[in-house]
N, C-alpha and C. Protein backbone atom coordinates (compact mmCIF):
# COMPACT_ATOMS: atom_id res chain seq x y z
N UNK A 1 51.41 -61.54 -12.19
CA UNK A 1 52.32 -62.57 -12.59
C UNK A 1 51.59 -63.82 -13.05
N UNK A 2 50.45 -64.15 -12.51
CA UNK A 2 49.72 -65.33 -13.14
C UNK A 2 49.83 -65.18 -14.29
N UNK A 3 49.45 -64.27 -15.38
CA UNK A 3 49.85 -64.27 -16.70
C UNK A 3 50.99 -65.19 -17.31
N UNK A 4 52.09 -64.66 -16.66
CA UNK A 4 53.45 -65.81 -17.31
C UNK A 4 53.10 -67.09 -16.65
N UNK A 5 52.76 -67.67 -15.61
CA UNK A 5 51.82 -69.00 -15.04
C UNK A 5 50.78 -69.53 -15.89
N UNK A 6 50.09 -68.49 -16.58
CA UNK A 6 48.89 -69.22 -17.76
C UNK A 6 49.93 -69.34 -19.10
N UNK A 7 50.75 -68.49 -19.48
CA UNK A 7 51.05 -68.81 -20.73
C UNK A 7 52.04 -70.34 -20.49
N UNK A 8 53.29 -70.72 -19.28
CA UNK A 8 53.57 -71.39 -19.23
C UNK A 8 52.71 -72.93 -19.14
N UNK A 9 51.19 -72.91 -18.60
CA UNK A 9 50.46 -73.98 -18.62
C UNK A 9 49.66 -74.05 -19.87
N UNK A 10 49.94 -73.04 -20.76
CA UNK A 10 49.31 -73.15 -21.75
C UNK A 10 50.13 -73.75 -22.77
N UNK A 11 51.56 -73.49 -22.59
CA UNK A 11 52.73 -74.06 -23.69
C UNK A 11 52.79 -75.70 -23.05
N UNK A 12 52.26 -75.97 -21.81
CA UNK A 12 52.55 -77.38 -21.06
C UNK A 12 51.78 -78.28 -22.03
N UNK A 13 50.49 -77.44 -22.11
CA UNK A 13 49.11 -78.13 -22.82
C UNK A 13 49.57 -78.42 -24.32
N UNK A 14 50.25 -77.60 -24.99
CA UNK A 14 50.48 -77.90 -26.42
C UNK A 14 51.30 -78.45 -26.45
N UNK A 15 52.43 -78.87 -25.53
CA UNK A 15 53.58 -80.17 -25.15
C UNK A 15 52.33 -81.31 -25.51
N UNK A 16 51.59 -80.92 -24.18
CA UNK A 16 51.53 -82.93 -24.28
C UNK A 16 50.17 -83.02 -25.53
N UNK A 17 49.60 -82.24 -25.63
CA UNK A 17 48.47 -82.43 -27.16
C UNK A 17 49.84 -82.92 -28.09
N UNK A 18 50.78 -82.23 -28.64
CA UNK A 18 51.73 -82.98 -29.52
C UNK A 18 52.16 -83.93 -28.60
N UNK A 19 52.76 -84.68 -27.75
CA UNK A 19 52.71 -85.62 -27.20
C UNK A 19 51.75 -86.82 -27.43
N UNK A 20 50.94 -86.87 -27.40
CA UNK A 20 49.98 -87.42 -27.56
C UNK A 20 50.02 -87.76 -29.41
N UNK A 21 50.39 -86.60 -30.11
CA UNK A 21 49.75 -87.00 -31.52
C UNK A 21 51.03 -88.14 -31.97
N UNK A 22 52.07 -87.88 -31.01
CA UNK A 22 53.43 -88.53 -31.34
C UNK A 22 52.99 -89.95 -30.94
N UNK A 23 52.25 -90.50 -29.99
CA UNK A 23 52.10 -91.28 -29.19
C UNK A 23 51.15 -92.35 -30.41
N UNK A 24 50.44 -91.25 -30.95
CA UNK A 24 49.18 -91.76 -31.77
C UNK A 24 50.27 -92.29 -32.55
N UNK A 25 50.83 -92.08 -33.85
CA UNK A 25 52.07 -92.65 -34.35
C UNK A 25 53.06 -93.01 -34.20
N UNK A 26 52.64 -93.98 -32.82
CA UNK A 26 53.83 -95.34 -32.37
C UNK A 26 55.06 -94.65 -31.77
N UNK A 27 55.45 -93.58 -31.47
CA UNK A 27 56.49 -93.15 -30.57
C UNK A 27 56.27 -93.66 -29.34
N UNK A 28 57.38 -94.39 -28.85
CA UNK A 28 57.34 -94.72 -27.35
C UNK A 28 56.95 -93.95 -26.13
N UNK A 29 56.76 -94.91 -25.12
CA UNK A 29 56.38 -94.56 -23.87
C UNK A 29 57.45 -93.77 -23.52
N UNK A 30 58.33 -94.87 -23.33
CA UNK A 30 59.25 -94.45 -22.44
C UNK A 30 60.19 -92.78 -22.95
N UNK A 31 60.28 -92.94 -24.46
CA UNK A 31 60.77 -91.56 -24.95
C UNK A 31 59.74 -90.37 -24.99
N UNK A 32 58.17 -90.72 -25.22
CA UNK A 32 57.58 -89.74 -24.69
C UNK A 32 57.57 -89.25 -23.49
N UNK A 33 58.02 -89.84 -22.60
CA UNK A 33 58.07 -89.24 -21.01
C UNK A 33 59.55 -88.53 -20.67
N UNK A 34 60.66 -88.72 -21.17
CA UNK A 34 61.78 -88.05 -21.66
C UNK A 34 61.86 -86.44 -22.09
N UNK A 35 61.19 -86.73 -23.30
CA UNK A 35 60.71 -85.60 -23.53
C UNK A 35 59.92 -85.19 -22.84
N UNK A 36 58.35 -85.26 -22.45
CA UNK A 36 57.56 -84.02 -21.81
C UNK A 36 58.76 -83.61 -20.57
N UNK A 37 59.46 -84.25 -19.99
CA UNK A 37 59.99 -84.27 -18.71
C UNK A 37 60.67 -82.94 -19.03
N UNK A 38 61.52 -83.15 -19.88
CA UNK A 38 62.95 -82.44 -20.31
C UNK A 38 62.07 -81.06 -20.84
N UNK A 39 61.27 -81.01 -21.67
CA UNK A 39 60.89 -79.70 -22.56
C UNK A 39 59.98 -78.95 -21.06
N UNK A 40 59.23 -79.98 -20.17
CA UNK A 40 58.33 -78.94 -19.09
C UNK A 40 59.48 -78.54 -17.88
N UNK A 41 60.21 -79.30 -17.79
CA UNK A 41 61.39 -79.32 -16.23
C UNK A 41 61.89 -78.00 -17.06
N UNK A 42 62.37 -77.96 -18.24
CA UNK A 42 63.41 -77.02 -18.83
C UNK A 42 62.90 -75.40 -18.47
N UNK A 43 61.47 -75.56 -19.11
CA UNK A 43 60.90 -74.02 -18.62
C UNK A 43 60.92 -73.64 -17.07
N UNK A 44 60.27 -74.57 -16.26
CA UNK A 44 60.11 -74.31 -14.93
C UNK A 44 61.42 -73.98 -14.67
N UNK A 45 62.53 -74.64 -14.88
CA UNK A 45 63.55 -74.36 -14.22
C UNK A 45 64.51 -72.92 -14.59
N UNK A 46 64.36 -72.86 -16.06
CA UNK A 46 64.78 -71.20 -16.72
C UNK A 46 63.91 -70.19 -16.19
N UNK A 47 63.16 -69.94 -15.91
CA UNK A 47 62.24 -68.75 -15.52
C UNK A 47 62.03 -69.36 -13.61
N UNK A 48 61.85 -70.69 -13.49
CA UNK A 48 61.46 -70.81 -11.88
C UNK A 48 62.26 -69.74 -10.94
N UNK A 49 63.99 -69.82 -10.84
CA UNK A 49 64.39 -68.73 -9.89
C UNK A 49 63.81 -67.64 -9.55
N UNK A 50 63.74 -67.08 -10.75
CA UNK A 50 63.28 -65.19 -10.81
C UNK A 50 61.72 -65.20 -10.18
N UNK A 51 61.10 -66.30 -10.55
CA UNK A 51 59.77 -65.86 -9.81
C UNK A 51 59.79 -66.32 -8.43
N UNK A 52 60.60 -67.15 -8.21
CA UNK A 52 60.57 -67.83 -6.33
C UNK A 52 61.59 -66.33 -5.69
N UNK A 53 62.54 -66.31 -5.99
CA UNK A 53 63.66 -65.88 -5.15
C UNK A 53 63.15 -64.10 -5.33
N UNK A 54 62.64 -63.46 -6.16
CA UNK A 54 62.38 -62.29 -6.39
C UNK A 54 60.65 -61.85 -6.09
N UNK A 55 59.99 -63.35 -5.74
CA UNK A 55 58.42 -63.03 -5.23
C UNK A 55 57.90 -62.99 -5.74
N UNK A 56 57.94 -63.15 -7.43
CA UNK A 56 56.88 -62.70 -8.19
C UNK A 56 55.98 -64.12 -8.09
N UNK A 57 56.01 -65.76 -7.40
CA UNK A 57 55.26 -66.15 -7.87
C UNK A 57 54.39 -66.27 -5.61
N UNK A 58 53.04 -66.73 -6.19
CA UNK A 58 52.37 -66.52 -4.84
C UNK A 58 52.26 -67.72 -4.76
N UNK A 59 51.51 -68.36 -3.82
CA UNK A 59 51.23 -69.73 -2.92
C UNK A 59 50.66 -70.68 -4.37
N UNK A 60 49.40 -70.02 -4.50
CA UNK A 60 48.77 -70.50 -5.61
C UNK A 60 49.69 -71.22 -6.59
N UNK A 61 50.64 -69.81 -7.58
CA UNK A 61 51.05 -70.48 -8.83
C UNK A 61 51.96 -71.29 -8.50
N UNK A 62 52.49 -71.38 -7.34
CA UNK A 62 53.59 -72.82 -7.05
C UNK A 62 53.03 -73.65 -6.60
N UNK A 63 51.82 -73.82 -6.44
CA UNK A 63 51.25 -74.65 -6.20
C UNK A 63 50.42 -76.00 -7.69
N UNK A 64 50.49 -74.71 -8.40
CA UNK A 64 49.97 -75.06 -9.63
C UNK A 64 50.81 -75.82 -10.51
N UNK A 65 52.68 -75.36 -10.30
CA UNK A 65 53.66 -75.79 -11.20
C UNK A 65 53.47 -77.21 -10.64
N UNK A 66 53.79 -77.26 -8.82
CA UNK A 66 53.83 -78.53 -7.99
C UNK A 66 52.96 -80.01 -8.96
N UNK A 67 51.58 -79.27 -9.02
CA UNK A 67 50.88 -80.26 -9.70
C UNK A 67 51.30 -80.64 -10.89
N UNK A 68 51.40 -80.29 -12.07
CA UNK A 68 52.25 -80.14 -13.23
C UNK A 68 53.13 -81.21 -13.10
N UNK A 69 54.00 -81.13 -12.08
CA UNK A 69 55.24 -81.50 -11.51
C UNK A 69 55.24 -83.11 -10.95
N UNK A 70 53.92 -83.10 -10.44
CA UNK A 70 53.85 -84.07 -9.42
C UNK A 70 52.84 -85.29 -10.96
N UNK A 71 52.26 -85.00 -11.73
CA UNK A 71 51.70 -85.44 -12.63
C UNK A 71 52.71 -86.23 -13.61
N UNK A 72 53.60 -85.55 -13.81
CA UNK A 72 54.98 -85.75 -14.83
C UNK A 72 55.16 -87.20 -14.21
């Protein structure tokens, strides 16, 4: 299951790299944080059930979203 855990931290990473390029051309703070919030909360939360409630995710990868999470 780490697999869907790397591809999701890998789509996190190309959030905020475009984040950032948005940032570079004067898009706000405050709406850049809107967005990463909304586009990273959105995945965790569509796919989060099935891997908590059905086991597929271990100590580790919730530990990994946590950070993600706790960074936001």
């Amino acid at each position: 299951m780490s697999a869907h855990f790397d591809a999701l931290l890998n789509a996190v990473a190309r959030s905020i790299y475009a984040l950032r390029l948005l940032r570079a051309h004067g898009f706000p703070d405050q709406a850049l944080k809107i967005v990463a919030r909304a586009t990273t909360i959105d995945r965790i939360l569509y796919t989060g059930p099935a891997w908590w409630i059905y086991g597929y995710a271990n100590a580790s990868d919730e530990e990994r979203i946590q950070r993600i999470l706790d960074w936001m």
